[in-house]
C-alpha atoms as a PDB file:
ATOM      1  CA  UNK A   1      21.830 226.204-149.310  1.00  0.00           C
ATOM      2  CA  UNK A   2      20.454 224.375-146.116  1.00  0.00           C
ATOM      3  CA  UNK A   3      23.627 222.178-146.830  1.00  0.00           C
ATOM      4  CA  UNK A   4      27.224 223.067-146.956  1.00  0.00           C
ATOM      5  CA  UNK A   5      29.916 220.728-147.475  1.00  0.00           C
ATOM      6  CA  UNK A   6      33.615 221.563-147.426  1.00  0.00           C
ATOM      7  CA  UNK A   7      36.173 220.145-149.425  1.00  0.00           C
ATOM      8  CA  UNK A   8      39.498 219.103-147.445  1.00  0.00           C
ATOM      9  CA  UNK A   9      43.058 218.310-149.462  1.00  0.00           C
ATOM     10  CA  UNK A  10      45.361 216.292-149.359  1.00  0.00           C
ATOM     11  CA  UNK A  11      48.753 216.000-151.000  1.00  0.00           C
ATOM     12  CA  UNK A  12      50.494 212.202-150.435  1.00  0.00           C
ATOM     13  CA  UNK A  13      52.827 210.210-151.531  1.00  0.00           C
ATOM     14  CA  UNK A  14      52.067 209.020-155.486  1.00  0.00           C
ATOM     15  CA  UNK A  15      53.687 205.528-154.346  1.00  0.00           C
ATOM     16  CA  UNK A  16      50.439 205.124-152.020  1.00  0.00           C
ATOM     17  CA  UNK A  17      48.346 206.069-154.544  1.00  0.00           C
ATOM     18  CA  UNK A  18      49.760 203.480-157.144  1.00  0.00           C
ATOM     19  CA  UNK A  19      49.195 200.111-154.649  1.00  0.00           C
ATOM     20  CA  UNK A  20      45.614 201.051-154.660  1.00  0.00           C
ATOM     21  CA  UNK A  21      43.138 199.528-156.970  1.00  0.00           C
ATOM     22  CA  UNK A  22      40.384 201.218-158.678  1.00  0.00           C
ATOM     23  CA  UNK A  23      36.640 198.890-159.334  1.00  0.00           C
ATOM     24  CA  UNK A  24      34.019 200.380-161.487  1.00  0.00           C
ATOM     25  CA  UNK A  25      30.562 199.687-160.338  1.00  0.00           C
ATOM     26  CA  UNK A  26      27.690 200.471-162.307  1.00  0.00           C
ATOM     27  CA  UNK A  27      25.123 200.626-160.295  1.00  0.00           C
ATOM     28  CA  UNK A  28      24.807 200.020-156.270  1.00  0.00           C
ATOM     29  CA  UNK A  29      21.391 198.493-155.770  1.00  0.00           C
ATOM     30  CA  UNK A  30      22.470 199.029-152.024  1.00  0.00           C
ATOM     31  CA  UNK A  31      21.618 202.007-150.054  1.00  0.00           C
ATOM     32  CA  UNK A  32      24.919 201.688-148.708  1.00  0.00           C
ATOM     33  CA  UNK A  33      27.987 202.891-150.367  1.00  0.00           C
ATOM     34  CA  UNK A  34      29.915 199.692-152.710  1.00  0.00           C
ATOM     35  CA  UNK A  35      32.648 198.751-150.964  1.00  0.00           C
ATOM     36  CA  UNK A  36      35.176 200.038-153.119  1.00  0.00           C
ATOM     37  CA  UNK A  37      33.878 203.969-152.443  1.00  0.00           C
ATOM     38  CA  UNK A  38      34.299 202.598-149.176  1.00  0.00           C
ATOM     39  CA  UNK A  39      37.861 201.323-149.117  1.00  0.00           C
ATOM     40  CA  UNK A  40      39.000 204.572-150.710  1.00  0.00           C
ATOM     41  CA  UNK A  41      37.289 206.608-148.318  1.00  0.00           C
ATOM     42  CA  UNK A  42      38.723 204.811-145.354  1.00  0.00           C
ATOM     43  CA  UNK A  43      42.142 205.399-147.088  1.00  0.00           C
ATOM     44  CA  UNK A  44      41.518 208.701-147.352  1.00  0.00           C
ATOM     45  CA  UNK A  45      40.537 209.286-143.565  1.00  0.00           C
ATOM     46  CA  UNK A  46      43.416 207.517-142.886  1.00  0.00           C
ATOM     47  CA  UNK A  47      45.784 209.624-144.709  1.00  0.00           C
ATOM     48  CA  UNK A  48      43.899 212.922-143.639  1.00  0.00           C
ATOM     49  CA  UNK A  49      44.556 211.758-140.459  1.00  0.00           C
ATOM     50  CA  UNK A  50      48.576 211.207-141.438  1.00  0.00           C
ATOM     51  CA  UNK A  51      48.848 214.667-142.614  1.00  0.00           C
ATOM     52  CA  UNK A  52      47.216 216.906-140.339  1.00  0.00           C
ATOM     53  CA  UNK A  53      49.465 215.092-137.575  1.00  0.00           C
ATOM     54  CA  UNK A  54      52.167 216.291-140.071  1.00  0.00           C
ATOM     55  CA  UNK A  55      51.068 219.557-140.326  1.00  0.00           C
ATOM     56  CA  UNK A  56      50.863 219.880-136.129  1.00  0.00           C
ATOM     57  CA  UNK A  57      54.789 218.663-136.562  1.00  0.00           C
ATOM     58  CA  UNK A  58      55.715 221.419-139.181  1.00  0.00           C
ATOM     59  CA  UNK A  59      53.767 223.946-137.501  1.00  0.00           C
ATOM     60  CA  UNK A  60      55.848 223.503-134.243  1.00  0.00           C
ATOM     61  CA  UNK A  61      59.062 222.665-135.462  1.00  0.00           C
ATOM     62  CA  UNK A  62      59.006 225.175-138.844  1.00  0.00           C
ATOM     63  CA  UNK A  63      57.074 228.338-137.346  1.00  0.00           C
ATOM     64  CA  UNK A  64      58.542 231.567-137.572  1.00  0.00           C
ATOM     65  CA  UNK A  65      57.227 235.138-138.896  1.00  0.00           C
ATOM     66  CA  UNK A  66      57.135 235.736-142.889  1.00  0.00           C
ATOM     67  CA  UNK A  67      55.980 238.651-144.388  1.00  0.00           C
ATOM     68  CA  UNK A  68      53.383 238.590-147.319  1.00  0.00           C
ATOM     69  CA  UNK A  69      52.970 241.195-149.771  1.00  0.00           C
ATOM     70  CA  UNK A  70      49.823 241.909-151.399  1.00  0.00           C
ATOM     71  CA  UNK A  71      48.700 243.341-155.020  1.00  0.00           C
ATOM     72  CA  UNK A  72      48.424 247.017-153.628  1.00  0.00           C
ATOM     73  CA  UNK A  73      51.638 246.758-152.113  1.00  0.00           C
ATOM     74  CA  UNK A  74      50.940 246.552-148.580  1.00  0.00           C
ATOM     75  CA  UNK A  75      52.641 243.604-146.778  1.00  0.00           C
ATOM     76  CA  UNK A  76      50.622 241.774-143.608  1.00  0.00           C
ATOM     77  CA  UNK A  77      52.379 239.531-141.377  1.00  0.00           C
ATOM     78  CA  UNK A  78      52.165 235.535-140.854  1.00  0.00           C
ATOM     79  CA  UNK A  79      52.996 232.614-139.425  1.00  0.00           C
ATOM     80  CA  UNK A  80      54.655 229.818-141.521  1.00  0.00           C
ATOM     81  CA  UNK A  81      52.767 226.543-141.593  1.00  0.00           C
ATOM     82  CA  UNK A  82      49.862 228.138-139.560  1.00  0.00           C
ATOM     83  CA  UNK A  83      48.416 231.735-141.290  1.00  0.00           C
ATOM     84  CA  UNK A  84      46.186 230.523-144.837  1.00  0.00           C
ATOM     85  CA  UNK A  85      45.271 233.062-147.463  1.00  0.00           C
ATOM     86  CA  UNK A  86      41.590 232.589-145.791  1.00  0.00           C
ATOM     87  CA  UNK A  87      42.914 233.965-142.474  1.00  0.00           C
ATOM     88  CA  UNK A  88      44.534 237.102-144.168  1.00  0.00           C
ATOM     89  CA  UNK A  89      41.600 237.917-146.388  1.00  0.00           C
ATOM     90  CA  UNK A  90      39.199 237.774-143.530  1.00  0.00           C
ATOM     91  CA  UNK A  91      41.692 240.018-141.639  1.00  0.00           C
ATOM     92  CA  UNK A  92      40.776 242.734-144.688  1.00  0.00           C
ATOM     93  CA  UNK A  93      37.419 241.874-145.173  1.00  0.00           C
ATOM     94  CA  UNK A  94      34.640 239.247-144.571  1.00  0.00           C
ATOM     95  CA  UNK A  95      33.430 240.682-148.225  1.00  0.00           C
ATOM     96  CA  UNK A  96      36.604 239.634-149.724  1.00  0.00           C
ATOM     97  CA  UNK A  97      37.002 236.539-147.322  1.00  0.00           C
ATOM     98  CA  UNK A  98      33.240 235.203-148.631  1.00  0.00           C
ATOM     99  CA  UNK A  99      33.859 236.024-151.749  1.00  0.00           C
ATOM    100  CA  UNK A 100      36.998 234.670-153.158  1.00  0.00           C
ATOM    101  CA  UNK A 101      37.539 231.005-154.405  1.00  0.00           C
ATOM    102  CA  UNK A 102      41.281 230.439-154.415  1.00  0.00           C
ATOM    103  CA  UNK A 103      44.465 232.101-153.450  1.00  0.00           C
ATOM    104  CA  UNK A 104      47.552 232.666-156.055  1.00  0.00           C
ATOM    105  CA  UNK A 105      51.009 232.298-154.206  1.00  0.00           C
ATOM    106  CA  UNK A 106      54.209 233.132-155.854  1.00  0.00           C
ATOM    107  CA  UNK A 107      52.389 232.348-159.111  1.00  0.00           C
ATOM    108  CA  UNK A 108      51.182 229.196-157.802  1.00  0.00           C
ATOM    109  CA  UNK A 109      47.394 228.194-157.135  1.00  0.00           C
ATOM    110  CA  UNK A 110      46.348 227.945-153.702  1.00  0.00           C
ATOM    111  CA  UNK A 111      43.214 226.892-151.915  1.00  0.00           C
ATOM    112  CA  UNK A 112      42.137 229.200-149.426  1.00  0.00           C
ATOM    113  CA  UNK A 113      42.713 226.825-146.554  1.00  0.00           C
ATOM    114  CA  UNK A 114      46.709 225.945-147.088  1.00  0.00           C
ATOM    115  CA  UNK A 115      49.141 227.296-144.788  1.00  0.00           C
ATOM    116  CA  UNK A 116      51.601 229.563-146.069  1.00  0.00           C
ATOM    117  CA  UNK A 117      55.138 228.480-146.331  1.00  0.00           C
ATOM    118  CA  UNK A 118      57.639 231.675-146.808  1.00  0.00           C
ATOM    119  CA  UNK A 119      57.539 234.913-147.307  1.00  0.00           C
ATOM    120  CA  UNK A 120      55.527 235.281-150.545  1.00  0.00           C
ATOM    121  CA  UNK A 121      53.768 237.591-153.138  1.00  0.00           C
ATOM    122  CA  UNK A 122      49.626 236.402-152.289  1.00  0.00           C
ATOM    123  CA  UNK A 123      46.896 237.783-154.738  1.00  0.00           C
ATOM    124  CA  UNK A 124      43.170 236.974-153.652  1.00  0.00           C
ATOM    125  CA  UNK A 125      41.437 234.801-156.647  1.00  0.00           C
ATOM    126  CA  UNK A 126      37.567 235.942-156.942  1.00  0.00           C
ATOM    127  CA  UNK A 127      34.877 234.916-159.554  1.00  0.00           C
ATOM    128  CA  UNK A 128      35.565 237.909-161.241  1.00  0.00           C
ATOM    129  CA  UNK A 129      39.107 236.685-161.788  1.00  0.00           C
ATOM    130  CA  UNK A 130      39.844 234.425-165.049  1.00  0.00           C
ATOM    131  CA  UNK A 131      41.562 232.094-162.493  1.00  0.00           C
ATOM    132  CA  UNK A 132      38.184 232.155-160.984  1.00  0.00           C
ATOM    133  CA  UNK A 133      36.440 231.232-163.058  1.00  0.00           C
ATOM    134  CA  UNK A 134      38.088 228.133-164.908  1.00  0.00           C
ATOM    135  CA  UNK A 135      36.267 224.451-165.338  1.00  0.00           C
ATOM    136  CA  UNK A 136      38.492 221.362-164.645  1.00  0.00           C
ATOM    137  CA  UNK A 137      39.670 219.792-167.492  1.00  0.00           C
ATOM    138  CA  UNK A 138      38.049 216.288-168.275  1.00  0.00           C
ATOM    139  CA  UNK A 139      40.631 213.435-167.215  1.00  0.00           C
ATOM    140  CA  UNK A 140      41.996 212.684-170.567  1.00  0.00           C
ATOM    141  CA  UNK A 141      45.284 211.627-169.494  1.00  0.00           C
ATOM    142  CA  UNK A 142      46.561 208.846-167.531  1.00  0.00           C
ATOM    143  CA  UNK A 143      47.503 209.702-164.002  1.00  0.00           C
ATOM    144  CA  UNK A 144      51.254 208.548-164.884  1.00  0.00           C
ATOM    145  CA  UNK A 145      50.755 211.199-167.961  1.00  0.00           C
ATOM    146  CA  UNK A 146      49.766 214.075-165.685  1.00  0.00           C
ATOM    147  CA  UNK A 147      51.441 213.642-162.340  1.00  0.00           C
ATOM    148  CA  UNK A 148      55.000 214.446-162.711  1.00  0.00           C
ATOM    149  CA  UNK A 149      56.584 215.008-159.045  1.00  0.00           C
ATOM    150  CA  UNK A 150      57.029 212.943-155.744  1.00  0.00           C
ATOM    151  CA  UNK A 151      52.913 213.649-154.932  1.00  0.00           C
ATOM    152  CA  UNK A 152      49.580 213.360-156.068  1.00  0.00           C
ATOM    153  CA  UNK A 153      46.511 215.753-154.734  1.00  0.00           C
ATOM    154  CA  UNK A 154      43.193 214.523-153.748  1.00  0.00           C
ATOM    155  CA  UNK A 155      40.257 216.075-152.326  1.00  0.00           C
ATOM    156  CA  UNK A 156      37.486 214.779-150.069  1.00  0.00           C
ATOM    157  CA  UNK A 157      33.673 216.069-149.485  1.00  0.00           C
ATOM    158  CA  UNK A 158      31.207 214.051-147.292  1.00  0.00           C
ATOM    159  CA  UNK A 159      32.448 210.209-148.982  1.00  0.00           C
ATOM    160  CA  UNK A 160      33.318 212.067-152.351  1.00  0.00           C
ATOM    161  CA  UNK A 161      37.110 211.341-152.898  1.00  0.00           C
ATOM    162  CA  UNK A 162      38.828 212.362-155.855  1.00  0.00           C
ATOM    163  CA  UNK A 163      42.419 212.871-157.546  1.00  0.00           C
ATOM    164  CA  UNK A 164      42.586 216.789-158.680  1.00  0.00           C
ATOM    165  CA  UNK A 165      45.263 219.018-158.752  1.00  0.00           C
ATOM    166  CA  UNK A 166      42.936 221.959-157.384  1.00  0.00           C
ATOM    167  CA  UNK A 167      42.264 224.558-156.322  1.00  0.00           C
ATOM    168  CA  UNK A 168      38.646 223.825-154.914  1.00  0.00           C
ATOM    169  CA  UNK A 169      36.181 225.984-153.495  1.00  0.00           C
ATOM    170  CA  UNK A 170      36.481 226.193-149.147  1.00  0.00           C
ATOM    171  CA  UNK A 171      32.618 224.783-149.316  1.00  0.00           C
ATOM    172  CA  UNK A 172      29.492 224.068-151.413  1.00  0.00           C
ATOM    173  CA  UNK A 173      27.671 227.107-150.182  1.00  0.00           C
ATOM    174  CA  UNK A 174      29.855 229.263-151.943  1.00  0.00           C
ATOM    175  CA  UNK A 175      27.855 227.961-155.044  1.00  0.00           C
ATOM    176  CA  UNK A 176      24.754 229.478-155.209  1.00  0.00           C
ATOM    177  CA  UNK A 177      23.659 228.398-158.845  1.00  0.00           C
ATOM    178  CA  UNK A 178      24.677 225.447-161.079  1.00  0.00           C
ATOM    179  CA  UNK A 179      22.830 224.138-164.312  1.00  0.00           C
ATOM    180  CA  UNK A 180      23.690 221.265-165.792  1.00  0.00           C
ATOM    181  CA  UNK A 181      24.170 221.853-169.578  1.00  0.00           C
ATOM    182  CA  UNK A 182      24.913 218.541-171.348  1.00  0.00           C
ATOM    183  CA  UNK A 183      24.603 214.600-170.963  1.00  0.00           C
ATOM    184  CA  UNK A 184      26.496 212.596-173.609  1.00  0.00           C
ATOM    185  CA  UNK A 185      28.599 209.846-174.337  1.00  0.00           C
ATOM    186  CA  UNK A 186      32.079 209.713-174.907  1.00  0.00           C
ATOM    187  CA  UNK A 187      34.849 207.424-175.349  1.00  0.00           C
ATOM    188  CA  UNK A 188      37.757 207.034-173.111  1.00  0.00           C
ATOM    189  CA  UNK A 189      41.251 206.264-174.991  1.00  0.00           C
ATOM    190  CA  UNK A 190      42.748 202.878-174.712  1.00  0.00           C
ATOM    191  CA  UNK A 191      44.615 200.127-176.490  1.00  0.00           C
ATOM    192  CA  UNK A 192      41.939 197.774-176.503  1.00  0.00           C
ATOM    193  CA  UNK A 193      38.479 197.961-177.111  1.00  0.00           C
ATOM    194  CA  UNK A 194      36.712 201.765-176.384  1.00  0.00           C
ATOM    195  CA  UNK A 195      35.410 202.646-173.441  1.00  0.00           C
ATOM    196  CA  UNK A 196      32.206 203.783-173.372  1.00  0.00           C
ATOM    197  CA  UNK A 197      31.322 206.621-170.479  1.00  0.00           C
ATOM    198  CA  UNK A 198      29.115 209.344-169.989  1.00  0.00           C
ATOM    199  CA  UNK A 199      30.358 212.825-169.892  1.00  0.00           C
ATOM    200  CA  UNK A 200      28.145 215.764-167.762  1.00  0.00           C
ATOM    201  CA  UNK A 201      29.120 219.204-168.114  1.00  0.00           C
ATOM    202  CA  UNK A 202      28.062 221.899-165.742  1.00  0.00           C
ATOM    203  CA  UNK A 203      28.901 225.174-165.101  1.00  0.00           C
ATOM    204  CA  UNK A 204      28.248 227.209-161.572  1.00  0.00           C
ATOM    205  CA  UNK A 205      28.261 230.786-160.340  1.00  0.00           C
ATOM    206  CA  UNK A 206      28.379 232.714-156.832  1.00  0.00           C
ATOM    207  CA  UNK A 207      25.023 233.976-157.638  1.00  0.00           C
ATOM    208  CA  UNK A 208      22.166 233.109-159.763  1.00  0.00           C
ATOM    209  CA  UNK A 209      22.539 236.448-161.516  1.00  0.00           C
END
């Protein structure tokens, strides 16, 4: 792909999220984006902004050595709040580094770019994984349904801007094929009159084998 775009998260407060409103627009006649994608975006810049300044802080005040043990029970050093499972897996191999699409810490789901914490058990997620491989599950429930702690996640490519739990792919070039498979409608759940919205389904691979 001539273009690549990468994906960059962001965990905040769910409070913040909460005070913000959501429009639907149906269609921007306007080459430029409707001011709504445009308020959210700025929010989003502005938070980004909020937590890698955060992330300086930790790394400075929280650094210290941890040890992390892989599947084949070697065990690589780190840096709290600085080394990310895409650091160590380049450190093995650019293979393995290119290849993978997520990171599983301590039995917890990891993008590749998120700075280890603590000393932890880290297992390299490829498309040959089932982890891998997994579609996200269409928004069915209400965001007060599915987030149940302190913080929501959202994710941000080029003025795309998103709530999603994650993992997500380090850039679009690690797609190299995607078909889109259906079109239809569908009806989103609510106590008043059904809402009527389309529903795309897609499915993507490393390579178009």
């Amino acid at each position: 792909m001539g273009l690549c775009l990468r994906w960059r998260r962001l965990g905040f407060p769910l409070p913040e999220f909460r005070r913000c409103e959501l429009h639907t627009v149906r269609e921007a006649s306007a080459p430029t984006p409707p001011h709504w994608l445009a308020e959210r975006f700025g929010l989003f810049e502005e938070l980004w902004t909020a937590h890698v300044k955060k992330l300086a802080s930790m790394t400075q005040k929280k650094a210290r050595a941890i040890k992390i043990s892989l599947p084949e029970g070697q065990k690589v050093d780190a840096v709290a709040w600085n080394t990310t499972p895409y650091q160590l897996a380049h450190q093995i191999s650019v293979t393995l580094a290119d290849t993978a699409v997520a990171a599983e810490v301590n039995g917890e789901l990891y993008d590749l770019d998120r700075p280890l914490e603590t000393d932890c058990h880290l297992r390299f997620l490829t498309f040959d994984s089932p982890e891998g491989k997994a579609d996200n599950h269409f928004k069915l429930h209400l965001i007060e349904e599915k987030v149940t702690g302190p913080t929501a996640t959202v994710y941000g490519c080029g003025m795309s801007v998103d709530l999603c739990r994650g993992p997500h792919l380090r850039h679009t070039g690690q797609i190299g094929a995607l078909k889109l498979l259906t079109n239809s409608s569908a009806l989103w759940r609510s106590l008043g009159a059904p809402e009527t919205l389309q529903r795309v389904s897609g499915i993507s691979f490393p390579k178009v084998e």
